[in-house]
N, C-alpha and C. Protein backbone atom coordinates (compact mmCIF):
# COMPACT_ATOMS: atom_id res chain seq x y z
N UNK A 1 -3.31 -4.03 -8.75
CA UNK A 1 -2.07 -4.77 -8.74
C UNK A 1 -1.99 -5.60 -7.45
N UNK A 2 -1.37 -6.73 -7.51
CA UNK A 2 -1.52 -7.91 -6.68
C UNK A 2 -0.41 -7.21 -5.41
N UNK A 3 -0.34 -7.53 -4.30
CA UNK A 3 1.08 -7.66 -3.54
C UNK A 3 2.01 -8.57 -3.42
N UNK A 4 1.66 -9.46 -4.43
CA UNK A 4 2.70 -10.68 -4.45
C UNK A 4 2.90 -10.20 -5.80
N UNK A 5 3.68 -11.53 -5.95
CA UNK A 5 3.85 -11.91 -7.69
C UNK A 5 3.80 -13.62 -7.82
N UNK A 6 3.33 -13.99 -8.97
CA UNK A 6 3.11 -15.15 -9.52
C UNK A 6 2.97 -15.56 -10.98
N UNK A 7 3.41 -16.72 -11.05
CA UNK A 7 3.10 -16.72 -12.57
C UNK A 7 2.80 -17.99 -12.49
N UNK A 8 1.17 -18.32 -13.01
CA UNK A 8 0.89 -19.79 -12.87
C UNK A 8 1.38 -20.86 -14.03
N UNK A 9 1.44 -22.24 -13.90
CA UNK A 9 1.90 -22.77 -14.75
C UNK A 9 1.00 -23.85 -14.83
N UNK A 10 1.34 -24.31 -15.75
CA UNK A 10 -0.04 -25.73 -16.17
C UNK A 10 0.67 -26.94 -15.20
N UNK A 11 -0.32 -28.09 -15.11
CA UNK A 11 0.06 -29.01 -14.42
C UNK A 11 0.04 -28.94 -12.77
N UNK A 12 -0.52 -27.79 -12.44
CA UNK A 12 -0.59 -28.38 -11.01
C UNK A 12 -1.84 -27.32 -10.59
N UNK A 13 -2.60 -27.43 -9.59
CA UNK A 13 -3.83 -27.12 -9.62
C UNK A 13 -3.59 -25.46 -9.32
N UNK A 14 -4.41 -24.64 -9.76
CA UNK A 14 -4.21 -23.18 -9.26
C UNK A 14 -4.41 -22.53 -8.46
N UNK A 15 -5.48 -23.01 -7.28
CA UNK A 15 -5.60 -22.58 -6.60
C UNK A 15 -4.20 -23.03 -5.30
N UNK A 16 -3.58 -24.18 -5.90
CA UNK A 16 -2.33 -24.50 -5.05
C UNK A 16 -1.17 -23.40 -5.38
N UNK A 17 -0.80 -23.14 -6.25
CA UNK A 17 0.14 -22.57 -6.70
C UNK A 17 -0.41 -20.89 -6.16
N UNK A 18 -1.24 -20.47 -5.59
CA UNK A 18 -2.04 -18.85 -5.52
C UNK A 18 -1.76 -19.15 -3.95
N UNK A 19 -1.85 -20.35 -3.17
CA UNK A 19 -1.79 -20.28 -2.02
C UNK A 19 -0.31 -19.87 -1.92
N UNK A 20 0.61 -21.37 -2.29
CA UNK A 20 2.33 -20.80 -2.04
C UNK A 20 2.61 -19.56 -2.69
N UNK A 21 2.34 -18.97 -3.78
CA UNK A 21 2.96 -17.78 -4.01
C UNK A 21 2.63 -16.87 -2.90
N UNK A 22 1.65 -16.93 -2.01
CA UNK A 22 1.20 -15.55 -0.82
C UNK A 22 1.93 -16.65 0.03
N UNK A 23 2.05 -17.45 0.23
CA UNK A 23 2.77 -17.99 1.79
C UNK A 23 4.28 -17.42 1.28
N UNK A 24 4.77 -18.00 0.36
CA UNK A 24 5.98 -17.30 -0.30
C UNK A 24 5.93 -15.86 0.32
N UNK A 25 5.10 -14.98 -0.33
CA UNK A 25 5.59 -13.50 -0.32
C UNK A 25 5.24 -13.31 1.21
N UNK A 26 4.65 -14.00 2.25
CA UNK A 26 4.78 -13.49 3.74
C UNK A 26 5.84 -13.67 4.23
N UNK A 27 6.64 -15.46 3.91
CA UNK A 27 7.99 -15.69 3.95
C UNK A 27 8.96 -14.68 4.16
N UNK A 28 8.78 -13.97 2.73
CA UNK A 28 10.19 -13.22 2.19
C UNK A 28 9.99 -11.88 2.98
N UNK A 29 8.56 -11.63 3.17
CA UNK A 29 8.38 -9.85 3.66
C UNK A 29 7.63 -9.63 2.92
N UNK A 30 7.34 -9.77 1.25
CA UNK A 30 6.60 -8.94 0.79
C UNK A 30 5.26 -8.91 0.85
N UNK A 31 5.02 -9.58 1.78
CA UNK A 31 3.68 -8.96 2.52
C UNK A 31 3.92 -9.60 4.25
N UNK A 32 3.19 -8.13 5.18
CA UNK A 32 3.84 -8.21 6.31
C UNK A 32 2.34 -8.18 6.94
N UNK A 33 2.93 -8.63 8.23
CA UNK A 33 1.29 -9.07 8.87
C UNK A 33 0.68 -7.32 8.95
N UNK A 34 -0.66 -7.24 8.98
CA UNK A 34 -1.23 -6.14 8.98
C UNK A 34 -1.38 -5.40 8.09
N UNK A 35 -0.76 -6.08 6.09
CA UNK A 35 -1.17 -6.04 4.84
C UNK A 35 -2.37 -5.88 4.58
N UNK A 36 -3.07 -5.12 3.46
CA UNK A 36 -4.32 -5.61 3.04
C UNK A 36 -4.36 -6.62 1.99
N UNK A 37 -5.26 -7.71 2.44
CA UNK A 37 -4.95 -8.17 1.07
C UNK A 37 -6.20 -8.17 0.22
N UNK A 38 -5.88 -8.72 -1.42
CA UNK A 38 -7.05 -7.94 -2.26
C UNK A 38 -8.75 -8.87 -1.54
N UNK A 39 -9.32 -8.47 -2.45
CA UNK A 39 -11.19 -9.05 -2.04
C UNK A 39 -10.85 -10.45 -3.16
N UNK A 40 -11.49 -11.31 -2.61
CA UNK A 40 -11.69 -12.39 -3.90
C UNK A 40 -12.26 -12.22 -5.16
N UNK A 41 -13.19 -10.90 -5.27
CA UNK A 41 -13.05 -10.08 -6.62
C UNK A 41 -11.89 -9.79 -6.82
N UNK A 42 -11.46 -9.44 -6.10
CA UNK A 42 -9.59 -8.27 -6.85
C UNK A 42 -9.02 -9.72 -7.38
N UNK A 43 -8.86 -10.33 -6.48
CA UNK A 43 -7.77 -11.62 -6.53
C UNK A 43 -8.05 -12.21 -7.80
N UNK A 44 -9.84 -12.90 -7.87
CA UNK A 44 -10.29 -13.52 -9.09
C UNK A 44 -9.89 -12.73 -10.67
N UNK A 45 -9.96 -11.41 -10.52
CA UNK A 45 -9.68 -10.88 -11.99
C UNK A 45 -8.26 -10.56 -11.79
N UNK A 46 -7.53 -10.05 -11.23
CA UNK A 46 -6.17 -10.17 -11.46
C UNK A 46 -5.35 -11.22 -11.81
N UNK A 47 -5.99 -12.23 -11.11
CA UNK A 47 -5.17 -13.80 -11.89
C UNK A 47 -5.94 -13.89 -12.67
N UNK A 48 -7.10 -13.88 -13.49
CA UNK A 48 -7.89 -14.22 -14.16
C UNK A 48 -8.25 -15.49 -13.77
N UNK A 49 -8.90 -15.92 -12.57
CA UNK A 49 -9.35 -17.20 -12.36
C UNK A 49 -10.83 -17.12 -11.93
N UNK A 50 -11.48 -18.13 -11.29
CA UNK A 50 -12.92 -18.36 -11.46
C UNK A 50 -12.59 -18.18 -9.86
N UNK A 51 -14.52 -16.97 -9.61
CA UNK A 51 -14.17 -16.52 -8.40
C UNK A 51 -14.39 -17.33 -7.41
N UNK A 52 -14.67 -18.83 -7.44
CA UNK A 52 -14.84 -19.43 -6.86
C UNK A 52 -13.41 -20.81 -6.10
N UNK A 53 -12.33 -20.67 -6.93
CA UNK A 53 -10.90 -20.54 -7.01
C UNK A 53 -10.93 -19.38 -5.98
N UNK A 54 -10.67 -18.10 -6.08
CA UNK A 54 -10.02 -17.23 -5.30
C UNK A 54 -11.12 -17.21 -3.78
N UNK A 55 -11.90 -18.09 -3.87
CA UNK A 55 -13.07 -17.60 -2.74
C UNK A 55 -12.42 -18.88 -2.04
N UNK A 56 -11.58 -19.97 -2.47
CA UNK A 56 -10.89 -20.93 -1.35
C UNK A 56 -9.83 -20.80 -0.95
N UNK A 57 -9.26 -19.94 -2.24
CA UNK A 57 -7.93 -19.41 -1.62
C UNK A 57 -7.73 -18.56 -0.50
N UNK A 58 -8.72 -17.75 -0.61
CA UNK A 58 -8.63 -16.62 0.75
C UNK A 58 -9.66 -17.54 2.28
N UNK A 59 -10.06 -18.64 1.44
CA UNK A 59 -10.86 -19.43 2.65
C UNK A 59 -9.58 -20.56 3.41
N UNK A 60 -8.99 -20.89 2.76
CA UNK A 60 -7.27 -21.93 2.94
C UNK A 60 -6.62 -21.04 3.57
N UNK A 61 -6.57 -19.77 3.01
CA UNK A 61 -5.49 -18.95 3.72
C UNK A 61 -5.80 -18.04 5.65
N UNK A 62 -6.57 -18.09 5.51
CA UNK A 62 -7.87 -17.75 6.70
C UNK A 62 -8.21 -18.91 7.86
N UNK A 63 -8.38 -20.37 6.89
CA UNK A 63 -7.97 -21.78 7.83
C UNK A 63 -6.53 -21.68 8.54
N UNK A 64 -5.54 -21.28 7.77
CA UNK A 64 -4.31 -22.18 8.17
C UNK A 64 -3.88 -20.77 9.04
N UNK A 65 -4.19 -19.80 8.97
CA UNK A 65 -4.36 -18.45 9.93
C UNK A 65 -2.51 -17.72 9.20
N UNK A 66 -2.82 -17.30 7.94
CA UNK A 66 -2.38 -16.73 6.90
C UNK A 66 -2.73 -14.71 7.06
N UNK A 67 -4.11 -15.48 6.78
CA UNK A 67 -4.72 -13.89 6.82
C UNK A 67 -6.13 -14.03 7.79
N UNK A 68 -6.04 -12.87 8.11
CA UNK A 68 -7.72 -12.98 9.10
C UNK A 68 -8.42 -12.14 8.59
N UNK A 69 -9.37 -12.18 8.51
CA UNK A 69 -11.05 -11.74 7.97
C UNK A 69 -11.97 -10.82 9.07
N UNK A 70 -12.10 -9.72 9.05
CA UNK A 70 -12.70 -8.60 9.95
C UNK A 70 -14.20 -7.68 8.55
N UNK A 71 -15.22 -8.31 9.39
CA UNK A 71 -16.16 -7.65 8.18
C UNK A 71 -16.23 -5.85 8.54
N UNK A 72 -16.17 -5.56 7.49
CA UNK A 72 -16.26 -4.29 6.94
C UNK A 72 -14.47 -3.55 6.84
N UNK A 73 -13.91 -4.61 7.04
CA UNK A 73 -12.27 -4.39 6.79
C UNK A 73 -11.75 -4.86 5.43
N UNK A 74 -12.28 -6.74 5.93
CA UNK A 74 -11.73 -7.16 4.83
C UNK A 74 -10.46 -7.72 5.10
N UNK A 75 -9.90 -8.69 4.55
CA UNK A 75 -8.43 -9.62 5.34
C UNK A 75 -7.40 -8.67 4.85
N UNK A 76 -6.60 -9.11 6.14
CA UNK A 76 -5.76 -8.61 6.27
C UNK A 76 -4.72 -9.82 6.71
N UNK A 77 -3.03 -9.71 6.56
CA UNK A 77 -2.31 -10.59 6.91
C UNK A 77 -2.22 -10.86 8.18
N UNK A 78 -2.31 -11.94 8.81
CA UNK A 78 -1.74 -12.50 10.21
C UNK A 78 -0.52 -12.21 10.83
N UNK A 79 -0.85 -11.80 12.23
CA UNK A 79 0.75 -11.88 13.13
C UNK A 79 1.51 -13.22 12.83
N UNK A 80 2.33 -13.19 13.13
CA UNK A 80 2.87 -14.57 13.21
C UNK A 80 2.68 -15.12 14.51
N UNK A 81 2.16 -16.20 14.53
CA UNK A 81 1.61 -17.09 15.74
C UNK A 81 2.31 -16.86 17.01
N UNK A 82 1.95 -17.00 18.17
CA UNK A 82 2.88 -16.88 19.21
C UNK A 82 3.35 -18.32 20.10
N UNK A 83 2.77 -19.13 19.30
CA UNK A 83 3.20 -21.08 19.49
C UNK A 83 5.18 -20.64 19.12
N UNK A 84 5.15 -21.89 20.05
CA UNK A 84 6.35 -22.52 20.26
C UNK A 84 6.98 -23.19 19.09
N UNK A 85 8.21 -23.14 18.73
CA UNK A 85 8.75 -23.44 17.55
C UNK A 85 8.33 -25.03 16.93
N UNK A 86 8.32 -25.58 18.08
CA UNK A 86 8.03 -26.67 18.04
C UNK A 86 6.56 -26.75 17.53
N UNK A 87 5.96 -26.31 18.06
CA UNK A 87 4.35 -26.11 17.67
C UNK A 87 4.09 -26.05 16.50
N UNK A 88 5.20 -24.63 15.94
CA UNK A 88 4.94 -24.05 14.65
C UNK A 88 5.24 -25.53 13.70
N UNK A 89 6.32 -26.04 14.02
CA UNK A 89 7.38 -26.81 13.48
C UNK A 89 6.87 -28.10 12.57
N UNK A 90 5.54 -28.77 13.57
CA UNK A 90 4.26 -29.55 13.93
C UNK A 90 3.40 -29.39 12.60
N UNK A 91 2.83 -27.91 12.20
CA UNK A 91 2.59 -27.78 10.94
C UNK A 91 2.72 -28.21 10.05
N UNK A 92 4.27 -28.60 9.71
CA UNK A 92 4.54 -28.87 8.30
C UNK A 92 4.79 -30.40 8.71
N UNK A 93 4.14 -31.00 9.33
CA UNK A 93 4.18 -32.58 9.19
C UNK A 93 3.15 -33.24 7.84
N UNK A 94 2.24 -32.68 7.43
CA UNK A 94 2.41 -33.01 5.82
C UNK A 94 2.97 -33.29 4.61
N UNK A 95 2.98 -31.83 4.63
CA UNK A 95 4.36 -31.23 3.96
C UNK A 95 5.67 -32.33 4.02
N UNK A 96 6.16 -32.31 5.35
CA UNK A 96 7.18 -32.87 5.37
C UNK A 96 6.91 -34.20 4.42
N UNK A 97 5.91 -35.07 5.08
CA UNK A 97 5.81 -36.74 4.68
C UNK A 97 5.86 -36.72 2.84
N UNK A 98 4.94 -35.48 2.55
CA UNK A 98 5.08 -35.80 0.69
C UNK A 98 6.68 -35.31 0.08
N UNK A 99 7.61 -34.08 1.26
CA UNK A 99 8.40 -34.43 0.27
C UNK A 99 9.36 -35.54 0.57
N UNK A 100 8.82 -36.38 1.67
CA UNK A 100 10.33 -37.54 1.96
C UNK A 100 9.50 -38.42 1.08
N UNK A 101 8.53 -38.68 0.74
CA UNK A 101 7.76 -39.64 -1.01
C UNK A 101 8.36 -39.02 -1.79
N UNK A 102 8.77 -38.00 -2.22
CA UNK A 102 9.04 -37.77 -3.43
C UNK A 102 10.30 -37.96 -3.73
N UNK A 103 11.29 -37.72 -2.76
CA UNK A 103 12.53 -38.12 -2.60
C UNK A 103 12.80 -38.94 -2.80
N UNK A 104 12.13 -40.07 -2.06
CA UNK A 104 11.92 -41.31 -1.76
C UNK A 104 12.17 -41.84 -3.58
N UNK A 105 10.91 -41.54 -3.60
CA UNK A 105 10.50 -42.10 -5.32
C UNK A 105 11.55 -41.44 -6.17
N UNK A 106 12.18 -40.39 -6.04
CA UNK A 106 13.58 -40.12 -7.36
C UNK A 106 14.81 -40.99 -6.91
N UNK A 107 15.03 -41.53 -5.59
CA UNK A 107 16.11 -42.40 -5.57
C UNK A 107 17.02 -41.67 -4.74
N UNK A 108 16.44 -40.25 -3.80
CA UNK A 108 17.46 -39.09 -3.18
C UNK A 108 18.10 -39.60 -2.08
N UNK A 109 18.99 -39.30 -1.10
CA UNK A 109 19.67 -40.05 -0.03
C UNK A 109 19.36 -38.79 0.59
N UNK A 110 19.40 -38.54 1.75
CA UNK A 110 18.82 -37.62 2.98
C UNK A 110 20.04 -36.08 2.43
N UNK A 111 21.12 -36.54 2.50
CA UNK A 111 22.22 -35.53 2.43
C UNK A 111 21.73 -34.88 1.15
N UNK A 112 21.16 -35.50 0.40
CA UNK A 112 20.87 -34.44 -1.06
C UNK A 112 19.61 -33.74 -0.54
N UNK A 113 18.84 -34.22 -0.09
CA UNK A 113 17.40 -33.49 0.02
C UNK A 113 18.19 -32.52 1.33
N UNK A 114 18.61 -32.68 2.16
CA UNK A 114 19.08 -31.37 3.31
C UNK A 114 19.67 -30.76 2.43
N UNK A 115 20.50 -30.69 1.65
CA UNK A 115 21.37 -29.67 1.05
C UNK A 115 20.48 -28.59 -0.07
N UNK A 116 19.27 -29.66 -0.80
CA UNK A 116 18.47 -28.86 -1.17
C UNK A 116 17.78 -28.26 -0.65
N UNK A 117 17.26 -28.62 0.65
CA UNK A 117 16.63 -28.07 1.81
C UNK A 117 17.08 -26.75 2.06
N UNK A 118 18.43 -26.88 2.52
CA UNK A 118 19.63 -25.61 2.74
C UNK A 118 19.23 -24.80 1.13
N UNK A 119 19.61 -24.98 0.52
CA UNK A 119 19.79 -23.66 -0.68
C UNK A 119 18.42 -22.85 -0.74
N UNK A 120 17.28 -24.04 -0.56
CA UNK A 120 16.46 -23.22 -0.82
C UNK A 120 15.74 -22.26 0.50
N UNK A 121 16.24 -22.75 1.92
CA UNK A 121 15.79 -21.80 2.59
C UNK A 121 17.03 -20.42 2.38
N UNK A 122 18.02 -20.65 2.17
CA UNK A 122 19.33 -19.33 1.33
C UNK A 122 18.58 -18.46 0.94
N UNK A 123 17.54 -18.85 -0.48
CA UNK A 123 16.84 -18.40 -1.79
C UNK A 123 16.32 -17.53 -0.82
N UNK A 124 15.39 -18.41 0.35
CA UNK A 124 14.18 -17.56 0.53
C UNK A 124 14.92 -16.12 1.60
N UNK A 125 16.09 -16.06 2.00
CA UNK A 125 16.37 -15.39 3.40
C UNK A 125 16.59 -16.15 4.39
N UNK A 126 16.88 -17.26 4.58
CA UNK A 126 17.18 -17.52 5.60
C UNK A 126 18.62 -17.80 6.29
N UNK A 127 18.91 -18.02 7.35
CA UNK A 127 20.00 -18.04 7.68
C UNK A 127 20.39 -19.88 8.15
């Protein structure tokens, strides 16, 4: 059994949707740094995906320093960084730029996207 939960859906690539559901569940708590997490065997047959899918997922998640990799351990979840908010903050300058395009492109005005912004950090726990 996985330590997250997910349920994939068509239309967007899977190994994207396997990453946010574990950034998700570190988010929320349900997985806390010093987790085990599964082998890219476990991962590959529990989602039923190709192990070469779950062998980038745990390689993406290991880049962006998610989970760290200790041989004869096996990954485990990451502390949370000890960078400056700002630092951390710096990260999501991707992120950020595709969703002010997407906004952009539905016609959103800033006050709608913050407010959606707001509910959904609510959803996740936040204050």
């Amino acid at each position: 059994m996985l330590p997250f939960s997910i349920d994939l859906k068509p239309g967007r690539p899977v190994a994207e949707q396997i990453l946010f559901a574990v950034k998700k569940a570190v988010v929320t708590g349900q997985l806390r740094p010093g987790d085990k997490f599964p082998s890219v065997r476990s991962l590959s047959q529990e989602l039923k995906v190709n192990p070469n899918t779950a062998h980038r997922v745990v390689a993406a998640l290991v880049a962006e320093g998610v989970l760290v990799t200790t041989p004869a351990v096996g990954s485990i979840v990451a502390a949370r960084e000890a960078g400056g908010r700002k630092e951390r903050a710096e990260l999501l300058g991707a992120d950020l730029e595709k969703l002010v395009v997407e906004a952009r492109k539905l016609g959103l005005e800033l006050d709608d996207v913050a407010a959606a912004l707001a509910a959904h950090w609510k959803k996740l726990g936040g204050r």
